[in-house]
PDB file of N, CA and C in Angstrom:
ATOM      1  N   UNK A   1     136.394  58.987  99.998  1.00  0.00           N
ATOM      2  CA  UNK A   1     136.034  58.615 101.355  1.00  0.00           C
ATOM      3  C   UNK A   1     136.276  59.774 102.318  1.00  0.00           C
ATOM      4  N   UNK A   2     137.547  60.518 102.207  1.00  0.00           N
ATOM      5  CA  UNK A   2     137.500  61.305 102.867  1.00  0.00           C
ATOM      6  C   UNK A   2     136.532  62.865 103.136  1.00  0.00           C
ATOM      7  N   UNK A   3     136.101  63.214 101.783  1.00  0.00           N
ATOM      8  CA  UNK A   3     135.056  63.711 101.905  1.00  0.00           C
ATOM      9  C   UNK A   3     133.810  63.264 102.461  1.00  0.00           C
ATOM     10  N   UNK A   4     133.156  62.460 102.235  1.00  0.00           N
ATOM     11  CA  UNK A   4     132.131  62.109 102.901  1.00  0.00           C
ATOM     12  C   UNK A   4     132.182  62.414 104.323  1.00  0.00           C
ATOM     13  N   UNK A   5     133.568  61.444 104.882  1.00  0.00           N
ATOM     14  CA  UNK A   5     133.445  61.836 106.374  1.00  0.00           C
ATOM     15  C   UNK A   5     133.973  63.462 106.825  1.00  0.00           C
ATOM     16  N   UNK A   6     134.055  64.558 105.896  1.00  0.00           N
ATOM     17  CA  UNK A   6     133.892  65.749 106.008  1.00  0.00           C
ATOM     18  C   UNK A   6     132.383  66.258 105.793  1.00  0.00           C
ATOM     19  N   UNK A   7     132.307  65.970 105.055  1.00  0.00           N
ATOM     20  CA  UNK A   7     130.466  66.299 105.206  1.00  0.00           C
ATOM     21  C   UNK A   7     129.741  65.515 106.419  1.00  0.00           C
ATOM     22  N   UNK A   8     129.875  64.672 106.952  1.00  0.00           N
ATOM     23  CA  UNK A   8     129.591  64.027 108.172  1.00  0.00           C
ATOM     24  C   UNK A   8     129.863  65.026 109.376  1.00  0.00           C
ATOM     25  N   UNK A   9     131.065  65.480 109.583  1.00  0.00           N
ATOM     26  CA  UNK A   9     131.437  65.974 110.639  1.00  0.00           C
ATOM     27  C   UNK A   9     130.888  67.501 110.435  1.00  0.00           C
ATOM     28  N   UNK A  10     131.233  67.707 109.038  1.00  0.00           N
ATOM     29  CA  UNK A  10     130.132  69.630 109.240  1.00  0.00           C
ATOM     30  C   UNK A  10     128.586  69.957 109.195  1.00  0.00           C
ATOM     31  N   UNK A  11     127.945  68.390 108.856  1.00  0.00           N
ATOM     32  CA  UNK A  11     126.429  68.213 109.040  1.00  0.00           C
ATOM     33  C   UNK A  11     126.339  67.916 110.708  1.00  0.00           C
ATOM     34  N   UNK A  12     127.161  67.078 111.231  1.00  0.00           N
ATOM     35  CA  UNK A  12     126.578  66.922 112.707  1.00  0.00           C
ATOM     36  C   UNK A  12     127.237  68.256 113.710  1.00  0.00           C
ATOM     37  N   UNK A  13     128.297  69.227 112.819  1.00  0.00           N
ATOM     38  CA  UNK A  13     128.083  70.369 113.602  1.00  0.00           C
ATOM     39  C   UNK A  13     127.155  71.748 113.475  1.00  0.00           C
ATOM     40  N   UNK A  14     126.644  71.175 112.165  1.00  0.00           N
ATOM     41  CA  UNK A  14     125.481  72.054 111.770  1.00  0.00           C
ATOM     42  C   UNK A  14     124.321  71.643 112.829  1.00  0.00           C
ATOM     43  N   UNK A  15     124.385  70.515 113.312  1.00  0.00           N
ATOM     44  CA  UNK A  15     122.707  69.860 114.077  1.00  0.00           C
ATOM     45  C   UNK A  15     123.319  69.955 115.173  1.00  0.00           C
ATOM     46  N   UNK A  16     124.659  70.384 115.825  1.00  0.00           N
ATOM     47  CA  UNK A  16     124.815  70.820 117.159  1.00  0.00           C
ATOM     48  C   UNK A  16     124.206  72.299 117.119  1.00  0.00           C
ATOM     49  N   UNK A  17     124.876  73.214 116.292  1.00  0.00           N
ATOM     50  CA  UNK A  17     124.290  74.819 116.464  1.00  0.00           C
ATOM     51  C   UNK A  17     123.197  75.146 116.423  1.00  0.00           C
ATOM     52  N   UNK A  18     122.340  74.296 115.688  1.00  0.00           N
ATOM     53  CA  UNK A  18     120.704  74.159 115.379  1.00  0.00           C
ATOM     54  C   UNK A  18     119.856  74.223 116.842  1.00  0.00           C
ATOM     55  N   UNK A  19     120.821  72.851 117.661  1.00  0.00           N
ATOM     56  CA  UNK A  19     120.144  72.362 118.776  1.00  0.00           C
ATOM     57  C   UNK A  19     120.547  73.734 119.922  1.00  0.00           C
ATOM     58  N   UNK A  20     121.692  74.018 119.837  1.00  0.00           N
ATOM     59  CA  UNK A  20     122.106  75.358 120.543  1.00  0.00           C
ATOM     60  C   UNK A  20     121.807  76.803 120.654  1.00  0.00           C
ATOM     61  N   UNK A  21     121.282  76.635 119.359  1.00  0.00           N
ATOM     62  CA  UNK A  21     120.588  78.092 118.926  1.00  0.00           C
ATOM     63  C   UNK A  21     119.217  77.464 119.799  1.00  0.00           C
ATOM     64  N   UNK A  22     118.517  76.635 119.340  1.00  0.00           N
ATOM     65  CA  UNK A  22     116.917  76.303 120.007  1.00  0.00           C
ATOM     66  C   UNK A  22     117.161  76.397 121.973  1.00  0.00           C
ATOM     67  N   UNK A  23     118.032  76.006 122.092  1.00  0.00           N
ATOM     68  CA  UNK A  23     118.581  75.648 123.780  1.00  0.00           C
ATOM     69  C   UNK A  23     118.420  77.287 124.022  1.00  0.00           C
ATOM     70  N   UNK A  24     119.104  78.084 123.489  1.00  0.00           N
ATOM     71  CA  UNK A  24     119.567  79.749 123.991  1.00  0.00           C
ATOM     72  C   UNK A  24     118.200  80.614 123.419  1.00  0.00           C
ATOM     73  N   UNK A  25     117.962  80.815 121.857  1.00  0.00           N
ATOM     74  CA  UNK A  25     117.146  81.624 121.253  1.00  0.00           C
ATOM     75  C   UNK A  25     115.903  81.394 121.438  1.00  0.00           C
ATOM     76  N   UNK A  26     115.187  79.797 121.854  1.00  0.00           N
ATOM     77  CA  UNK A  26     114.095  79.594 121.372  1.00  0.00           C
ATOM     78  C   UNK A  26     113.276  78.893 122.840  1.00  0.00           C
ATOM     79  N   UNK A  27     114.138  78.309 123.252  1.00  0.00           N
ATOM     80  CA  UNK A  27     113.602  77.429 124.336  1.00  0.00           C
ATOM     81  C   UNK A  27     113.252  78.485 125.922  1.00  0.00           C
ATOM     82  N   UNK A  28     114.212  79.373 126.191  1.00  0.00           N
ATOM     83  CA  UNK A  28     113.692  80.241 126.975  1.00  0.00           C
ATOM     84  C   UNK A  28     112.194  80.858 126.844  1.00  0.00           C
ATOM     85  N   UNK A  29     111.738  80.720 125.470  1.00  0.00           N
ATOM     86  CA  UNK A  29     110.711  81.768 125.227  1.00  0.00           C
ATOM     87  C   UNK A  29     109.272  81.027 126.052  1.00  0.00           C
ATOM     88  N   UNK A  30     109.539  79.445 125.494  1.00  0.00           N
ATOM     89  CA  UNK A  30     108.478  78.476 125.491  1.00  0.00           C
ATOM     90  C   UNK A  30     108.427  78.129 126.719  1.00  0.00           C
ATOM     91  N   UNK A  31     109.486  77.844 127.832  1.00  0.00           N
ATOM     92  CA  UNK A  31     109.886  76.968 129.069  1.00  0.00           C
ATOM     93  C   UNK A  31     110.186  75.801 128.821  1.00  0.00           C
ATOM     94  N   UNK A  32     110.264  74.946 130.090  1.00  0.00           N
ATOM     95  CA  UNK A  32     110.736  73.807 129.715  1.00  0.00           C
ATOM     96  C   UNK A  32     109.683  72.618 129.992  1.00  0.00           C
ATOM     97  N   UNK A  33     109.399  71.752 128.827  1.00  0.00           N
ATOM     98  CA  UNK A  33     108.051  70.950 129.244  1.00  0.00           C
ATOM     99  C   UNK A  33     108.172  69.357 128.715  1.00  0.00           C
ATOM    100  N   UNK A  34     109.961  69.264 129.159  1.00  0.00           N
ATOM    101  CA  UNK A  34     110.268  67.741 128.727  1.00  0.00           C
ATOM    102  C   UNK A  34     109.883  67.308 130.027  1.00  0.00           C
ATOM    103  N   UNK A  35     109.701  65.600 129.068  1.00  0.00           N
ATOM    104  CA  UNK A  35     109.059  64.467 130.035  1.00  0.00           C
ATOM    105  C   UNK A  35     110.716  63.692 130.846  1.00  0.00           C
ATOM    106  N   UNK A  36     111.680  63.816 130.301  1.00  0.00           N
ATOM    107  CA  UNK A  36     112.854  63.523 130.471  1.00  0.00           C
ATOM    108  C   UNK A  36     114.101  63.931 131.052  1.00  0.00           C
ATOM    109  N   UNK A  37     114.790  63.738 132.047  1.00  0.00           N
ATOM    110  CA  UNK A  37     116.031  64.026 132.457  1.00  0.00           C
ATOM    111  C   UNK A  37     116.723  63.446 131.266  1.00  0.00           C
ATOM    112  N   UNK A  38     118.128  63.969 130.844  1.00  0.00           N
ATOM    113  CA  UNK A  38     118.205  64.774 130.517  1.00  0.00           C
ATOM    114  C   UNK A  38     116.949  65.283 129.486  1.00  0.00           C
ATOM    115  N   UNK A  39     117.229  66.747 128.787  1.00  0.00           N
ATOM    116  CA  UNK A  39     115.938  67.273 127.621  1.00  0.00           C
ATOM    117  C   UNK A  39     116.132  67.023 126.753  1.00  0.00           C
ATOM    118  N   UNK A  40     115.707  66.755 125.709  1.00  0.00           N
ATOM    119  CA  UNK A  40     115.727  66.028 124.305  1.00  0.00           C
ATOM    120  C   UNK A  40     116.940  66.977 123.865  1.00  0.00           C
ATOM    121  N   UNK A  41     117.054  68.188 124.335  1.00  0.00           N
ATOM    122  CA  UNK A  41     117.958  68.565 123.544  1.00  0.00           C
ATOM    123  C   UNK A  41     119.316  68.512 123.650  1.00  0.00           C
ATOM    124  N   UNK A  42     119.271  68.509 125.498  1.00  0.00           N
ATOM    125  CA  UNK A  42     120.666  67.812 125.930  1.00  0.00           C
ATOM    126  C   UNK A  42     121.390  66.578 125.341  1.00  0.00           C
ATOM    127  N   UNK A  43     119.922  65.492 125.936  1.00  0.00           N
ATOM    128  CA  UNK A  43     119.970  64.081 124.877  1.00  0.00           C
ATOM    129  C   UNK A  43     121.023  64.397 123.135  1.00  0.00           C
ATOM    130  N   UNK A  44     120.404  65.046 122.350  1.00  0.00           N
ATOM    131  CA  UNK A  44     120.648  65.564 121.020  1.00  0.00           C
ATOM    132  C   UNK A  44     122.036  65.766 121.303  1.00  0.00           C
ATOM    133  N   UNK A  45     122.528  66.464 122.033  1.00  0.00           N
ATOM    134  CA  UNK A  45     124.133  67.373 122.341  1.00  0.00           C
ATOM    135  C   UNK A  45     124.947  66.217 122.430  1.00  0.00           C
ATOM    136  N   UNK A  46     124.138  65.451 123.257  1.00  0.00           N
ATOM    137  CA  UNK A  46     125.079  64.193 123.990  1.00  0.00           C
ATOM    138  C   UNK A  46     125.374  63.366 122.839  1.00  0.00           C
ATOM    139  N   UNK A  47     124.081  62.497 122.587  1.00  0.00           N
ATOM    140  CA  UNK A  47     124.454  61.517 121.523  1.00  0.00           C
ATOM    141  C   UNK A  47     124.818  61.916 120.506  1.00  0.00           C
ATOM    142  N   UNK A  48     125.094  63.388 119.816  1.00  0.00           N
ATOM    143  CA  UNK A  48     125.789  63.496 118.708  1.00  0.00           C
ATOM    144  C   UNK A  48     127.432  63.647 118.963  1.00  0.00           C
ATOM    145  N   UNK A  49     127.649  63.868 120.515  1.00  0.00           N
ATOM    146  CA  UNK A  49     129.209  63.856 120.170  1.00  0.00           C
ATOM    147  C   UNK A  49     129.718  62.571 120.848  1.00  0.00           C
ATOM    148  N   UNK A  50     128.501  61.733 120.868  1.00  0.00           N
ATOM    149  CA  UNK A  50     128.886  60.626 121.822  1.00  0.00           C
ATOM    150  C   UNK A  50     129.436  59.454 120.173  1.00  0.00           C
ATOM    151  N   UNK A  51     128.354  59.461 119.565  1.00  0.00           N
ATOM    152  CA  UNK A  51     128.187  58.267 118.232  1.00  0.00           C
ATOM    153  C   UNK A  51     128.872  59.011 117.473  1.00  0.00           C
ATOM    154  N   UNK A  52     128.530  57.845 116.216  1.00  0.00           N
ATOM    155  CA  UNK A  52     128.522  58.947 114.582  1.00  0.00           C
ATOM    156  C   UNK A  52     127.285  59.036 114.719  1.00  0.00           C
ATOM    157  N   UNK A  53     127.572  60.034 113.135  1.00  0.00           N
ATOM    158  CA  UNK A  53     126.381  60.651 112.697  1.00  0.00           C
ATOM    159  C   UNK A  53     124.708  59.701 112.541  1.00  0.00           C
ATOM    160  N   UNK A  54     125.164  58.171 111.980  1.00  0.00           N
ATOM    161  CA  UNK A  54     123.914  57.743 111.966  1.00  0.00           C
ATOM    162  C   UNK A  54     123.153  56.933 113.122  1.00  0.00           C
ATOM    163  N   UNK A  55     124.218  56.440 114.203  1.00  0.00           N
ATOM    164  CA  UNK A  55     123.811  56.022 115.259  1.00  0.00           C
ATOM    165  C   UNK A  55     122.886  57.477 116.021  1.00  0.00           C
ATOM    166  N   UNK A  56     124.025  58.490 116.022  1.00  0.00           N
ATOM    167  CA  UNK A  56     122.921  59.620 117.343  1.00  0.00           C
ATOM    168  C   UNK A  56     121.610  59.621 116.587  1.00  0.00           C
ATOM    169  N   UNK A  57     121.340  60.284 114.749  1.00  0.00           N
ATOM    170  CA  UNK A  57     120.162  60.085 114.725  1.00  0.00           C
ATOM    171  C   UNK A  57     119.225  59.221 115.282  1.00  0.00           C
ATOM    172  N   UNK A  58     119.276  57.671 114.952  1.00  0.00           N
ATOM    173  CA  UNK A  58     118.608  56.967 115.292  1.00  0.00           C
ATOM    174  C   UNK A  58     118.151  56.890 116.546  1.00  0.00           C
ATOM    175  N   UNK A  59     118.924  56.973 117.700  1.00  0.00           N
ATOM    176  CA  UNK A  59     118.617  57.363 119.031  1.00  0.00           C
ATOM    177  C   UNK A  59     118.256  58.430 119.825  1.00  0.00           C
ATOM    178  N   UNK A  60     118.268  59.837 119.177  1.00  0.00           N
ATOM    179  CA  UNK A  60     117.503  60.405 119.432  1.00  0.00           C
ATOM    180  C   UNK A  60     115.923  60.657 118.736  1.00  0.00           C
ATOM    181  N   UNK A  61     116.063  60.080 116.876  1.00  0.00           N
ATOM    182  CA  UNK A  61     114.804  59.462 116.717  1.00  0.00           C
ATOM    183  C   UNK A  61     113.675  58.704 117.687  1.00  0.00           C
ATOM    184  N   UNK A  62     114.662  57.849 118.201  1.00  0.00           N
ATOM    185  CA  UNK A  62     113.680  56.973 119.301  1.00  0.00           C
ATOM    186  C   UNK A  62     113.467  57.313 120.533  1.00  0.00           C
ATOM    187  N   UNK A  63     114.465  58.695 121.257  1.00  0.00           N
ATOM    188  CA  UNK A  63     113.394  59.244 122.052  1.00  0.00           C
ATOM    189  C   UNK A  63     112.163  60.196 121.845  1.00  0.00           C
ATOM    190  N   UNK A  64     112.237  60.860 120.450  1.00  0.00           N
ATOM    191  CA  UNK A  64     111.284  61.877 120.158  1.00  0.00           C
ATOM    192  C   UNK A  64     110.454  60.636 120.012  1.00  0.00           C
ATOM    193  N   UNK A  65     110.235  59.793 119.850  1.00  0.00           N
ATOM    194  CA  UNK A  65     109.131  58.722 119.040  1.00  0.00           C
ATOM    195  C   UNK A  65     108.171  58.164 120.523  1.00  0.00           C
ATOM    196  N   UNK A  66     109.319  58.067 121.692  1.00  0.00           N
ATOM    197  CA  UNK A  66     108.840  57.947 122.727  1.00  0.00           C
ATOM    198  C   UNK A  66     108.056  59.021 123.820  1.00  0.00           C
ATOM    199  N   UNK A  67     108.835  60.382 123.654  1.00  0.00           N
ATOM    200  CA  UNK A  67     107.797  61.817 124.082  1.00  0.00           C
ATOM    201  C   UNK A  67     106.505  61.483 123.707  1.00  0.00           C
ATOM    202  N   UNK A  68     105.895  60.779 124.447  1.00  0.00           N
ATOM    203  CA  UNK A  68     104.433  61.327 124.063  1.00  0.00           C
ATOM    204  C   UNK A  68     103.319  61.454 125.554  1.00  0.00           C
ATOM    205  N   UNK A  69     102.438  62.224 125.970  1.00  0.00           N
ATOM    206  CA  UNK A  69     101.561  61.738 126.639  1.00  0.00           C
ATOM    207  C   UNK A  69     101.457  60.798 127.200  1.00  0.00           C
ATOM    208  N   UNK A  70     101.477  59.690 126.798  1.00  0.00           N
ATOM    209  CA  UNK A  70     101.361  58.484 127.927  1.00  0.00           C
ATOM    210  C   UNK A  70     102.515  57.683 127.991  1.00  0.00           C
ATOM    211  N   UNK A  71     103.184  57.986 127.652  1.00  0.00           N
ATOM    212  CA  UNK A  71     104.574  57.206 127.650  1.00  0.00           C
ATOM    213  C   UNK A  71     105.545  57.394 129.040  1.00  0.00           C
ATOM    214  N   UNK A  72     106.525  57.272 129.080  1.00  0.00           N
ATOM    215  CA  UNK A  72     107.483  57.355 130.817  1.00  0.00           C
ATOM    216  C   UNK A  72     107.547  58.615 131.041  1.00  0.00           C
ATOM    217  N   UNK A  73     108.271  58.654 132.003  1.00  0.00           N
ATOM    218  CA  UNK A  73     108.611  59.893 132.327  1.00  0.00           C
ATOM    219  C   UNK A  73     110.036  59.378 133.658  1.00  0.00           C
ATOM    220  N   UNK A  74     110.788  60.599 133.093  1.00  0.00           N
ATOM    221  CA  UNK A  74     111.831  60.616 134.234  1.00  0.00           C
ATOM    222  C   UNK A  74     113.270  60.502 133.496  1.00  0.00           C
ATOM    223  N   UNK A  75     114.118  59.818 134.580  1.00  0.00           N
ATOM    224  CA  UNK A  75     115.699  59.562 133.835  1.00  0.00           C
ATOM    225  C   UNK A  75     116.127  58.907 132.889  1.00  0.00           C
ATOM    226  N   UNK A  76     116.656  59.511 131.540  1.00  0.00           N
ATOM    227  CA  UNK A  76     116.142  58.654 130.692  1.00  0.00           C
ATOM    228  C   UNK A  76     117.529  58.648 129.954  1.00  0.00           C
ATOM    229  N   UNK A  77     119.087  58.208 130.287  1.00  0.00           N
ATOM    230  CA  UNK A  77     120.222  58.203 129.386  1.00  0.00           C
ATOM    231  C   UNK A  77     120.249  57.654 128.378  1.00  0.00           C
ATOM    232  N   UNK A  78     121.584  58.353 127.646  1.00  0.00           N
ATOM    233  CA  UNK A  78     122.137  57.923 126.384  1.00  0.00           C
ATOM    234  C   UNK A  78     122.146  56.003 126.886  1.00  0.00           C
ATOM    235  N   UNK A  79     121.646  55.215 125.849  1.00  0.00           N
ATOM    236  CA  UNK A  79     122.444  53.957 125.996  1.00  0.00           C
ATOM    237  C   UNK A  79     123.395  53.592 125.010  1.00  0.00           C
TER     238      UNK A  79
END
């Protein structure tokens, strides 16, 4: 058991640096063209140190699912 929840905690700090590297290395290049306060990637930062590992997925699953073209726009928090 205790492993597992070591691989838990060094996979969701692997998908923080991922999101951090994209925030610093990658996202300057492109600009910024979220539909959302906070940015999906903030969102990402948040709900991974907010949950565990399988709750943040799921909820930031369901805002990428919601980014689309005709969908909301605006303030959009962790719930």
């Amino acid at each position: 058991m205790h492993k597992k929840k070591l691989r838990m905690k060094v996979f969701k700090i692997f998908l923080l640096k991922i999101v951090q590297f994209y925030q610093i290395g990658i996202s300057p290049w492109i600009g910024k063209h979220c539909r959302y306060i906070p940015s999906c990637s903030d969102y990402m930062i948040q709900s991974l140190t907010t949950y565990n590992l399988y709750r943040a997925i799921l909820i930031i699953f369901k805002r990428i699912i919601r980014c689309h073209p005709w969908g909301s726009s605006g303030y959009d928090p962790i719930k």
